[in-house]
PDB file of N, CA and C in Angstrom:
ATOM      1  N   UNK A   1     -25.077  -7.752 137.548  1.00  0.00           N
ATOM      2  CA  UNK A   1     -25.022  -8.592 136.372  1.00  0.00           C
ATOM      3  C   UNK A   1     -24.666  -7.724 135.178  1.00  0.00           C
ATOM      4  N   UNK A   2     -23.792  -8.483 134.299  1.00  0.00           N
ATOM      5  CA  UNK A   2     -23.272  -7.412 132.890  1.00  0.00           C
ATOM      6  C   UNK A   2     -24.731  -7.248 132.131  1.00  0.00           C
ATOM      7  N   UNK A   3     -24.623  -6.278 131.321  1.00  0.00           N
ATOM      8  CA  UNK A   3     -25.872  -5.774 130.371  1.00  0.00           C
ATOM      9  C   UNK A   3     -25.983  -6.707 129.326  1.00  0.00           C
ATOM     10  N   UNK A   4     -27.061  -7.403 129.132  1.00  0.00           N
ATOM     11  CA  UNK A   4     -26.631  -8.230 127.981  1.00  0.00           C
ATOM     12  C   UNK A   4     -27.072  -9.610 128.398  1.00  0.00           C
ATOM     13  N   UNK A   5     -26.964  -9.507 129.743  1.00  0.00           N
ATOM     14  CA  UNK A   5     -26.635 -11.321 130.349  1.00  0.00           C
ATOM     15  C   UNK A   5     -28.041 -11.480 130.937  1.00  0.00           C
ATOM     16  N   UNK A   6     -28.373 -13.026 130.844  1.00  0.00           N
ATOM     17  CA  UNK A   6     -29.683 -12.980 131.471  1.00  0.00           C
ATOM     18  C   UNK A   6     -29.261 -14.357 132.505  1.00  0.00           C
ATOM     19  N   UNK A   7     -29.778 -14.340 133.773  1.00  0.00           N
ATOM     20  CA  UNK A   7     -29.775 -14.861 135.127  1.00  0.00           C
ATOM     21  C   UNK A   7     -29.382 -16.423 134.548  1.00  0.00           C
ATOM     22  N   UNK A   8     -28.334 -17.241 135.115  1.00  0.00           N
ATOM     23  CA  UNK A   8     -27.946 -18.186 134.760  1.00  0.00           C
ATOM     24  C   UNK A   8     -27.444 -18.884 133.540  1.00  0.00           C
ATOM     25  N   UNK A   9     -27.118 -17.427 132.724  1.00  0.00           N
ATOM     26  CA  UNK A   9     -26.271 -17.574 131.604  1.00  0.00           C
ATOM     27  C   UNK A   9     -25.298 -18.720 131.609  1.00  0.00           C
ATOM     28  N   UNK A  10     -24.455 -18.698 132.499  1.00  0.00           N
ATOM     29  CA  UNK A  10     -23.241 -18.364 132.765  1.00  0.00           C
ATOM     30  C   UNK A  10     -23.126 -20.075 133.362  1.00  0.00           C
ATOM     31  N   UNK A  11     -23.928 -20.545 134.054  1.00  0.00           N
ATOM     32  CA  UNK A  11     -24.231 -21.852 134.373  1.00  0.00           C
ATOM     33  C   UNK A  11     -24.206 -22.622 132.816  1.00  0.00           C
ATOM     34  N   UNK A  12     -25.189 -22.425 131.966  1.00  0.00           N
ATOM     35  CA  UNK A  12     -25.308 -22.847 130.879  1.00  0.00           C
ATOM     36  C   UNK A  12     -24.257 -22.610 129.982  1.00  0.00           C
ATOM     37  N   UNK A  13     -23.524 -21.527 129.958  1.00  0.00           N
ATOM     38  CA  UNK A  13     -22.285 -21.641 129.049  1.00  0.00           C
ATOM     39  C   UNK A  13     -21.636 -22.581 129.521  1.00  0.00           C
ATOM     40  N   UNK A  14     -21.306 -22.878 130.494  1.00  0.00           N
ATOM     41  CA  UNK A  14     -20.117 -23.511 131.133  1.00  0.00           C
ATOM     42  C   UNK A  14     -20.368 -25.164 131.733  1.00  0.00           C
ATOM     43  N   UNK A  15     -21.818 -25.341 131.951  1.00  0.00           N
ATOM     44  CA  UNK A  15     -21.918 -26.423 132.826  1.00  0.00           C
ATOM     45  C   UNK A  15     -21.784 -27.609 131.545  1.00  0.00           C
ATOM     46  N   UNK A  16     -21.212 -27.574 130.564  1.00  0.00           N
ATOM     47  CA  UNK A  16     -20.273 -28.942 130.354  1.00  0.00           C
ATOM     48  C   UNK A  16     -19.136 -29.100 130.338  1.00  0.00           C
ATOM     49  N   UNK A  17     -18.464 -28.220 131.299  1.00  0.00           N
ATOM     50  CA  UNK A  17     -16.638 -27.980 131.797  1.00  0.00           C
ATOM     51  C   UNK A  17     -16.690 -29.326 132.772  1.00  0.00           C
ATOM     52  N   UNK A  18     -15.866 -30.401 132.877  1.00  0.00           N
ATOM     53  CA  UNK A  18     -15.474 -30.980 133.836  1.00  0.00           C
ATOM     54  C   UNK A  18     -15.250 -30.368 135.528  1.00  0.00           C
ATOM     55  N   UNK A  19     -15.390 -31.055 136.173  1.00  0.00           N
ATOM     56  CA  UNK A  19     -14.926 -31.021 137.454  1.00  0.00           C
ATOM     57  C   UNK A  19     -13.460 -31.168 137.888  1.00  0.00           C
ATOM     58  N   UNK A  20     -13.037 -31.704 137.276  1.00  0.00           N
ATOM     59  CA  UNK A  20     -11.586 -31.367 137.198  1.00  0.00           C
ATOM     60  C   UNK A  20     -10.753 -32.862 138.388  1.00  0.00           C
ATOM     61  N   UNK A  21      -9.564 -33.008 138.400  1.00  0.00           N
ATOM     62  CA  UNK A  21      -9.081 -32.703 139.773  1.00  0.00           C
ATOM     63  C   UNK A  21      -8.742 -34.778 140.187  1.00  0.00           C
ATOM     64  N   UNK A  22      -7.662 -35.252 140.010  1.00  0.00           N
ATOM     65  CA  UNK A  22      -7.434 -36.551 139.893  1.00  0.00           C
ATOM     66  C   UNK A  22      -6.033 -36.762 140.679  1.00  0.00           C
ATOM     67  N   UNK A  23      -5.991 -37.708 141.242  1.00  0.00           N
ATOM     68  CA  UNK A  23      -4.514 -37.955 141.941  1.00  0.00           C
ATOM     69  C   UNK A  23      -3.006 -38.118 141.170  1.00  0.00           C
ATOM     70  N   UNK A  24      -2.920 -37.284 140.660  1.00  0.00           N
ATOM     71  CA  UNK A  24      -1.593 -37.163 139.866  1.00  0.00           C
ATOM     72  C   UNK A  24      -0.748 -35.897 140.652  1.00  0.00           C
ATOM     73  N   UNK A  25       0.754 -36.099 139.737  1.00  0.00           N
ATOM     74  CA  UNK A  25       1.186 -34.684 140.013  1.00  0.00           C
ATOM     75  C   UNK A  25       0.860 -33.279 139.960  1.00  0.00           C
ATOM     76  N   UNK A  26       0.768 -32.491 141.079  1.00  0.00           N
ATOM     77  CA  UNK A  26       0.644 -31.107 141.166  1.00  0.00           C
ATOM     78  C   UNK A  26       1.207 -30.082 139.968  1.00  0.00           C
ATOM     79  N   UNK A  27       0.906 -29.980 139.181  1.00  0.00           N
ATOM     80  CA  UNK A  27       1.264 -28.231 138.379  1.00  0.00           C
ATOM     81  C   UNK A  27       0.588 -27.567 138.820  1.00  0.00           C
ATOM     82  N   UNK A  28       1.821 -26.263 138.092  1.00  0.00           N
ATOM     83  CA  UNK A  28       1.765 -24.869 138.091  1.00  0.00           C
ATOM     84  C   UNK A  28       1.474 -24.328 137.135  1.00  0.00           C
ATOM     85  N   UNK A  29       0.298 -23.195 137.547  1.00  0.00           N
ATOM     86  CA  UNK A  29       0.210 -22.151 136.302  1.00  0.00           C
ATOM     87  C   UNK A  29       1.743 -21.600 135.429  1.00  0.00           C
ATOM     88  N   UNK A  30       2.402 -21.528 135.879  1.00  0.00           N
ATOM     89  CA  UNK A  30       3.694 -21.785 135.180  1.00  0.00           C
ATOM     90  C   UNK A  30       4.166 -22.461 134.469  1.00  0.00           C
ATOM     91  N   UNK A  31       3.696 -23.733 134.437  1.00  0.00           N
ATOM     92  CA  UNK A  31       3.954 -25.241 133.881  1.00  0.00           C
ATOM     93  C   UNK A  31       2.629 -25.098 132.528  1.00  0.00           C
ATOM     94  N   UNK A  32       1.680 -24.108 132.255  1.00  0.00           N
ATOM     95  CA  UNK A  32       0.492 -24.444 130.999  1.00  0.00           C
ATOM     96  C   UNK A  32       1.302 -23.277 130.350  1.00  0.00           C
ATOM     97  N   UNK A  33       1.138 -23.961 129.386  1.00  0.00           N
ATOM     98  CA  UNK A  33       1.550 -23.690 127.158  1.00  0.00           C
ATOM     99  C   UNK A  33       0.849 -21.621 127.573  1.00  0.00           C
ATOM    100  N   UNK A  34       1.787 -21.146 127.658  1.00  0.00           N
ATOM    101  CA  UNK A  34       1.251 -19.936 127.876  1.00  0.00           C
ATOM    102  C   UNK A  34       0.742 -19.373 126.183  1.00  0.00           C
ATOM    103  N   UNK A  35       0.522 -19.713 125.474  1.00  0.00           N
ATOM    104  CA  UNK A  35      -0.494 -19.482 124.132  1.00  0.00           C
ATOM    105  C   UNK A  35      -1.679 -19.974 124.649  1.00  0.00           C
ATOM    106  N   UNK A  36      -1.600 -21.623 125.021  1.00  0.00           N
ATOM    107  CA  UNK A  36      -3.038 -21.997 125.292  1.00  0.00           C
ATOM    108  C   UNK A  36      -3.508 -21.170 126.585  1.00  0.00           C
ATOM    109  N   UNK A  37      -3.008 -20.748 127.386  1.00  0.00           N
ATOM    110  CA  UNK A  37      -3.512 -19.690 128.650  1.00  0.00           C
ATOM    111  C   UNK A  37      -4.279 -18.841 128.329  1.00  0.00           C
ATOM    112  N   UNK A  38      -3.454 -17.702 127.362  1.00  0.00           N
ATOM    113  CA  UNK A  38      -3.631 -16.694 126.672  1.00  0.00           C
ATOM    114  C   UNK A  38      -4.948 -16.648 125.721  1.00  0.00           C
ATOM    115  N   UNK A  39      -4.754 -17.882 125.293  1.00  0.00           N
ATOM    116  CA  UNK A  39      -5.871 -18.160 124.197  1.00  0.00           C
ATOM    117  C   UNK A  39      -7.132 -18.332 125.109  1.00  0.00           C
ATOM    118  N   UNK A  40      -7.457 -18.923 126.275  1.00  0.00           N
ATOM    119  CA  UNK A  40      -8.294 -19.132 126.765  1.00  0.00           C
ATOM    120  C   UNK A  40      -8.968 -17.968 127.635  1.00  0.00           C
ATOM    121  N   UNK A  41      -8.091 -17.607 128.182  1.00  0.00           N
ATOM    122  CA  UNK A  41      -8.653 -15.894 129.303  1.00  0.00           C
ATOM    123  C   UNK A  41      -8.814 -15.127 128.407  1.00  0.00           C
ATOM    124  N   UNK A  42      -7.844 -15.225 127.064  1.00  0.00           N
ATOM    125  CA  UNK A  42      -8.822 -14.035 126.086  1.00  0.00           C
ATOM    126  C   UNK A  42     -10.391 -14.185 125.615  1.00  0.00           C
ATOM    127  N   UNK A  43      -9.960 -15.580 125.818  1.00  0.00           N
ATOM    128  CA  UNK A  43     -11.918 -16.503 125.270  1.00  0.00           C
ATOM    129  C   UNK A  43     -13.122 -15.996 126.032  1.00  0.00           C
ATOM    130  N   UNK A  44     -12.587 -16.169 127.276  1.00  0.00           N
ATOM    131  CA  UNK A  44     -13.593 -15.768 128.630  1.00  0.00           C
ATOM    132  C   UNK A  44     -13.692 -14.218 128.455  1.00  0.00           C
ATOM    133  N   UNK A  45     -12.706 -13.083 128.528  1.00  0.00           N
ATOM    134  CA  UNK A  45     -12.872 -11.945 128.447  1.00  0.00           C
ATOM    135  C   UNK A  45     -14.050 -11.434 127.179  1.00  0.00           C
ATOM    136  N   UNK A  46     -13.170 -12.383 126.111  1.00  0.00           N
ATOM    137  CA  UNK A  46     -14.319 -11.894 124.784  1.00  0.00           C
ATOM    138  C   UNK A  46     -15.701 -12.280 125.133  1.00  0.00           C
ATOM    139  N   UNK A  47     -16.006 -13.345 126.174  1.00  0.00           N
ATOM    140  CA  UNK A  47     -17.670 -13.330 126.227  1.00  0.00           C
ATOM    141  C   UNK A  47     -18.076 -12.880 127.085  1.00  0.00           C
ATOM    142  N   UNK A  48     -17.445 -11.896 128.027  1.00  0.00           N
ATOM    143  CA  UNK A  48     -18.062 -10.882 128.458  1.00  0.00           C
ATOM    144  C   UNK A  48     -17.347 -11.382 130.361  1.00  0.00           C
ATOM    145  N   UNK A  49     -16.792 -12.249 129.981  1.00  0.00           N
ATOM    146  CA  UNK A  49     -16.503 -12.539 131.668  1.00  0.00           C
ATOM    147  C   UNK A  49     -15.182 -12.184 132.185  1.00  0.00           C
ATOM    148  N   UNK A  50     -15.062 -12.932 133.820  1.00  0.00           N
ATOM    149  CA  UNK A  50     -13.583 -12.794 134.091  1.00  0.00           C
ATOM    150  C   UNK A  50     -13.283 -13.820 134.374  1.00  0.00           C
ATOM    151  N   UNK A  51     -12.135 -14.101 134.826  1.00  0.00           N
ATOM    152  CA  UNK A  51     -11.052 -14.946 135.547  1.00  0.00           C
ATOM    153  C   UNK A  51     -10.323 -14.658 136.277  1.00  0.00           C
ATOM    154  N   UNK A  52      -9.977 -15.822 137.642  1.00  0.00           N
ATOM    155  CA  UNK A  52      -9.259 -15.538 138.378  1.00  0.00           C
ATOM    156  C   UNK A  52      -8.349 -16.906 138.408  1.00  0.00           C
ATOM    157  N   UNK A  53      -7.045 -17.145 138.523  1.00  0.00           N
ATOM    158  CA  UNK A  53      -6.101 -18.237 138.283  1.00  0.00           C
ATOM    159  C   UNK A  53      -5.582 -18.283 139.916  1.00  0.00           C
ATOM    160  N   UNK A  54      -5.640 -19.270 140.445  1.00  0.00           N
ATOM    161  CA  UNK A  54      -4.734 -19.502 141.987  1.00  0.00           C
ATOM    162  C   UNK A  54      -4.970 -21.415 141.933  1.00  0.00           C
ATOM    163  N   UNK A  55      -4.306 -21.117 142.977  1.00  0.00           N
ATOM    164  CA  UNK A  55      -4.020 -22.823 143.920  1.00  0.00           C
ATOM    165  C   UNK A  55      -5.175 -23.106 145.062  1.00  0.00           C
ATOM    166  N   UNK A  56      -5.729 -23.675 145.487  1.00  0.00           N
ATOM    167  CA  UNK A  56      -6.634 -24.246 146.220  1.00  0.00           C
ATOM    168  C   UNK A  56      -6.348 -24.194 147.870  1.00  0.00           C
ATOM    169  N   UNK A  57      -6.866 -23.542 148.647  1.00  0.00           N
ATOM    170  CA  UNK A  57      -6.758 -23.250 149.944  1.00  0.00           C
ATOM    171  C   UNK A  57      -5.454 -24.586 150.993  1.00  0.00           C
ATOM    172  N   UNK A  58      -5.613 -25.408 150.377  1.00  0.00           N
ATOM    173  CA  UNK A  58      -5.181 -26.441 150.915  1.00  0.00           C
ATOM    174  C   UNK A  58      -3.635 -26.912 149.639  1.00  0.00           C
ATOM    175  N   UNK A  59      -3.476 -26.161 148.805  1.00  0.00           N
ATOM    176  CA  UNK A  59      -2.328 -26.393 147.846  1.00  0.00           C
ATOM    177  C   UNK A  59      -2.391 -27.371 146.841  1.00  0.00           C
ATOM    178  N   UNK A  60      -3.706 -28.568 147.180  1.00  0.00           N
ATOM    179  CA  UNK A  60      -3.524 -29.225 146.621  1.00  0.00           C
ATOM    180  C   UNK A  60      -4.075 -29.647 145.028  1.00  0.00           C
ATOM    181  N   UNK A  61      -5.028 -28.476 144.116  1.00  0.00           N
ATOM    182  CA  UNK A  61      -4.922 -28.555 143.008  1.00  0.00           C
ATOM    183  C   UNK A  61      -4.460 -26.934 142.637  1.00  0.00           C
ATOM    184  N   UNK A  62      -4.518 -27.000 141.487  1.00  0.00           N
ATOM    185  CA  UNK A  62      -4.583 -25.606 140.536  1.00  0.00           C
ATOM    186  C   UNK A  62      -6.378 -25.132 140.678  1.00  0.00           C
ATOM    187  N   UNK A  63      -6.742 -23.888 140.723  1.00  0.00           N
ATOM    188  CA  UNK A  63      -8.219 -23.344 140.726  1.00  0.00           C
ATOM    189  C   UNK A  63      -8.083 -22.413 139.554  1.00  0.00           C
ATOM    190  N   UNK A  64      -9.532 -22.055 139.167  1.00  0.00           N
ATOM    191  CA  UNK A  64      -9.857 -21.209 137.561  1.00  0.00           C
ATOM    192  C   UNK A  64     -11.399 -21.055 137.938  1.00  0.00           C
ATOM    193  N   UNK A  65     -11.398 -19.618 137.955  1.00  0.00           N
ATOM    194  CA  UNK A  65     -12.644 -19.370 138.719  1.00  0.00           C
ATOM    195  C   UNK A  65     -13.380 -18.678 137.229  1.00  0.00           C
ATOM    196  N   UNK A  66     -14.466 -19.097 136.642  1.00  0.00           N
ATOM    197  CA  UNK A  66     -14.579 -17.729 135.797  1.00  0.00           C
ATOM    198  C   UNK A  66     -15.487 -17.166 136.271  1.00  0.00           C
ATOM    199  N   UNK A  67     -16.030 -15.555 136.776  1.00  0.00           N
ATOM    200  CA  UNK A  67     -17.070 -14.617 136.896  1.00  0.00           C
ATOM    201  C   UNK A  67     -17.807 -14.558 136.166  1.00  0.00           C
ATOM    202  N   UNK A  68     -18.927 -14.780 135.521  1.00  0.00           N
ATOM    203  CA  UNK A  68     -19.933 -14.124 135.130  1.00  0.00           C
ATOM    204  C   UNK A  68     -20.657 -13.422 135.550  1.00  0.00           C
ATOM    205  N   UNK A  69     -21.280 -12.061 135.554  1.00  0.00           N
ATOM    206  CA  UNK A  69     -22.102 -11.502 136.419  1.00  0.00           C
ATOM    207  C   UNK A  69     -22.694 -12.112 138.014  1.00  0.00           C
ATOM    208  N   UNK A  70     -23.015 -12.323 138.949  1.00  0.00           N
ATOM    209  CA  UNK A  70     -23.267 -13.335 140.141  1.00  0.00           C
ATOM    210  C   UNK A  70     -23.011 -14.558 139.610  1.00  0.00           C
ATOM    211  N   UNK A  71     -22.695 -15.516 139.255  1.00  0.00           N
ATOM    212  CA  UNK A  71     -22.384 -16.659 139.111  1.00  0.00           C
ATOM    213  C   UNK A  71     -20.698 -16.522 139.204  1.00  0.00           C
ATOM    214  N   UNK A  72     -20.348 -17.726 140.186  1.00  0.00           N
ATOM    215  CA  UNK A  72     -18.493 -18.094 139.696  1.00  0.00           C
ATOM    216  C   UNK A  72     -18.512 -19.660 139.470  1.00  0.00           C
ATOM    217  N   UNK A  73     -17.941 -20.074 138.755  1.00  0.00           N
ATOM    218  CA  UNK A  73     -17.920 -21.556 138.190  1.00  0.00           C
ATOM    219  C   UNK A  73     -16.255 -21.639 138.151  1.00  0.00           C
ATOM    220  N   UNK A  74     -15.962 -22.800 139.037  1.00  0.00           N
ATOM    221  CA  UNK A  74     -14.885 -22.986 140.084  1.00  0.00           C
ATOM    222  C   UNK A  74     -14.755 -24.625 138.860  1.00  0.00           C
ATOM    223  N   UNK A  75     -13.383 -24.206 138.742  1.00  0.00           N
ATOM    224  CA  UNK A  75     -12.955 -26.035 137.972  1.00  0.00           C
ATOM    225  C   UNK A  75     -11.821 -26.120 138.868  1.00  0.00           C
ATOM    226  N   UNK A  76     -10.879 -27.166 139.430  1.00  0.00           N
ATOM    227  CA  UNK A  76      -9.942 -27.406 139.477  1.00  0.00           C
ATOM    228  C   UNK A  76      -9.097 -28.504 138.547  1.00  0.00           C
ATOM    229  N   UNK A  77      -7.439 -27.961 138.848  1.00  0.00           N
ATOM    230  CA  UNK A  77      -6.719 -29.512 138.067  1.00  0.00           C
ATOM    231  C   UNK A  77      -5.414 -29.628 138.783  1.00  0.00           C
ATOM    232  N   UNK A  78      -4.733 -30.520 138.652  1.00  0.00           N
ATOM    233  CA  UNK A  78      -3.488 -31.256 139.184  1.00  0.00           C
ATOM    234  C   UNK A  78      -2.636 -31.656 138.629  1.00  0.00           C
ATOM    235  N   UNK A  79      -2.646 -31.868 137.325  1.00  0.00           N
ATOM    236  CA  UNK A  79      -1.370 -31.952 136.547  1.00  0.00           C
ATOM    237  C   UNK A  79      -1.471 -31.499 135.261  1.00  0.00           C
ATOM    238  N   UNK A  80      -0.581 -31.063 134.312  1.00  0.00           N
ATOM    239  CA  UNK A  80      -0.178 -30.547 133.373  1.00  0.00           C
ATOM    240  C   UNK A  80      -1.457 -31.056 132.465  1.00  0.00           C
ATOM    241  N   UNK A  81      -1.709 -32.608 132.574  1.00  0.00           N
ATOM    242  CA  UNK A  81      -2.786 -32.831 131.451  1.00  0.00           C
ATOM    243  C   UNK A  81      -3.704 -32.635 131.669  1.00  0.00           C
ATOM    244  N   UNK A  82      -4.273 -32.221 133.043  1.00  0.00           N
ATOM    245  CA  UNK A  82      -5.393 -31.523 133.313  1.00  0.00           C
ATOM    246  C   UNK A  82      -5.673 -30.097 133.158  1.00  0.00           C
ATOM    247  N   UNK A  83      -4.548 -29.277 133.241  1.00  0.00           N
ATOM    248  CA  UNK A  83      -4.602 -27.953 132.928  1.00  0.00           C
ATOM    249  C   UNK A  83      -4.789 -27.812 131.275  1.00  0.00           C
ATOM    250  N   UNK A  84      -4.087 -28.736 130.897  1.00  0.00           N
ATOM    251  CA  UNK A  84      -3.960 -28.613 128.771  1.00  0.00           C
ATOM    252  C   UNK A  84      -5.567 -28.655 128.840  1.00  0.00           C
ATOM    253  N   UNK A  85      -6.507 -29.757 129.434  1.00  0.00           N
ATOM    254  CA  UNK A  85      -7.520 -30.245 129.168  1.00  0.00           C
ATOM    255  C   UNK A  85      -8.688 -29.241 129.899  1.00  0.00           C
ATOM    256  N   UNK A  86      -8.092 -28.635 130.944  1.00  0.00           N
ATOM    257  CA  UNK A  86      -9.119 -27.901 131.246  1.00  0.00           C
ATOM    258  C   UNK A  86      -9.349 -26.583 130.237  1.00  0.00           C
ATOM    259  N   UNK A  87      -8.170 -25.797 130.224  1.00  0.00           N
ATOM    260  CA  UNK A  87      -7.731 -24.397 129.380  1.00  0.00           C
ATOM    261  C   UNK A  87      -8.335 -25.207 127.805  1.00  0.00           C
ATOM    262  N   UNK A  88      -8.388 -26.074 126.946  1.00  0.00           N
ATOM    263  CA  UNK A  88      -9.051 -27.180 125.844  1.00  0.00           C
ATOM    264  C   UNK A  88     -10.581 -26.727 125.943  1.00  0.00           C
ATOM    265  N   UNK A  89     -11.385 -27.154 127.010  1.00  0.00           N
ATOM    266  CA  UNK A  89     -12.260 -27.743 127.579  1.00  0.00           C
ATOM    267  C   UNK A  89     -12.995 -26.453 127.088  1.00  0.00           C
ATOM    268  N   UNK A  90     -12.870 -25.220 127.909  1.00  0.00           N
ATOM    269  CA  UNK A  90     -12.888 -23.883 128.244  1.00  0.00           C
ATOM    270  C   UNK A  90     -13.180 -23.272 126.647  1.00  0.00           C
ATOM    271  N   UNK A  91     -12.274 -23.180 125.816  1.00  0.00           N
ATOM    272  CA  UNK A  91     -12.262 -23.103 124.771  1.00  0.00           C
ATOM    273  C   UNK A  91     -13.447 -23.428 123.468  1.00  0.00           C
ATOM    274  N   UNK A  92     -13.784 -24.769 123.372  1.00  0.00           N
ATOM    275  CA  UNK A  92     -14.438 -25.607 123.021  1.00  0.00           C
ATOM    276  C   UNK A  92     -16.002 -25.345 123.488  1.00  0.00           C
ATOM    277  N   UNK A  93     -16.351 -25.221 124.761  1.00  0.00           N
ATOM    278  CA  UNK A  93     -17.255 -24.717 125.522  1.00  0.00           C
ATOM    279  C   UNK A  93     -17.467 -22.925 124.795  1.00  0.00           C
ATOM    280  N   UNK A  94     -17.099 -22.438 125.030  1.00  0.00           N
ATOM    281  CA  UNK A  94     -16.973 -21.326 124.391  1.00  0.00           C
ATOM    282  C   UNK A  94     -17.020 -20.885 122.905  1.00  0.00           C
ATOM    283  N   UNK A  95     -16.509 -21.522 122.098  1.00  0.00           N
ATOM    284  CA  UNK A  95     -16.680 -21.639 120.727  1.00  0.00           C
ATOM    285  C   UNK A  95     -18.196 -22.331 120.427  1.00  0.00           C
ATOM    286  N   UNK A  96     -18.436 -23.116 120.905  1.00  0.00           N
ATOM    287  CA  UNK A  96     -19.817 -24.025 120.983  1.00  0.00           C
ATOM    288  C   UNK A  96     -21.110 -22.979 121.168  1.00  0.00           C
ATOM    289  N   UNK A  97     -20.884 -22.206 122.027  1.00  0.00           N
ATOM    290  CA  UNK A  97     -22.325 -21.329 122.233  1.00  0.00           C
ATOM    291  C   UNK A  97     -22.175 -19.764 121.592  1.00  0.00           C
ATOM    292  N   UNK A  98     -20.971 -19.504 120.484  1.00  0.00           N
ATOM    293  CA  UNK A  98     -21.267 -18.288 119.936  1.00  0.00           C
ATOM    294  C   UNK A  98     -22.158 -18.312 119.092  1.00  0.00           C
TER     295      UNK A  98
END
């Protein structure tokens, strides 16, 4: 666990992020506003965490894992307005508990 962090931080920062993940068209991390990307993994880094960006074992959403010390909090999305809204979401969540 990072220095600093106390056991289920990381749940509580995050657990009002959506679940993500609706029957629409498939995007690509390629396809999100690379400012709003940028803006957001810098968000997570500045509070002490990580990220990992991929596609879902089965292809069928986008995945965004963030690390916090033992905790990973897994969102998925599926189309462009879910990625705006998740990378939004993320943000907002984050600004909220500094």
């Amino acid at each position: 666990m990072a220095v600093g962090k106390s056991a289920g931080s990381a749940q509580s920062r995050y657990q009002r992020l959506s679940a993500g993940a609706s029957s629409v068209e498939l995007a690509s991390w390629e396809d999100a506003d690379a400012e709003e990307l940028w803006r957001t993994v810098t968000a997570i880094v500045a509070a002490g965490d990580a990220v990992t960006l991929g596609r879902t074992r089965d292809g069928g959403a986008l995945s965004l894992v963030i690390l916090s010390g033992d905790d990973r909090i897994r969102r998925y999305a599926r189309g462009e307005d879910e990625v705006r809204e998740l990378l939004r979401e993320i943000r907002v969540t984050l600004e909220a508990t500094d």
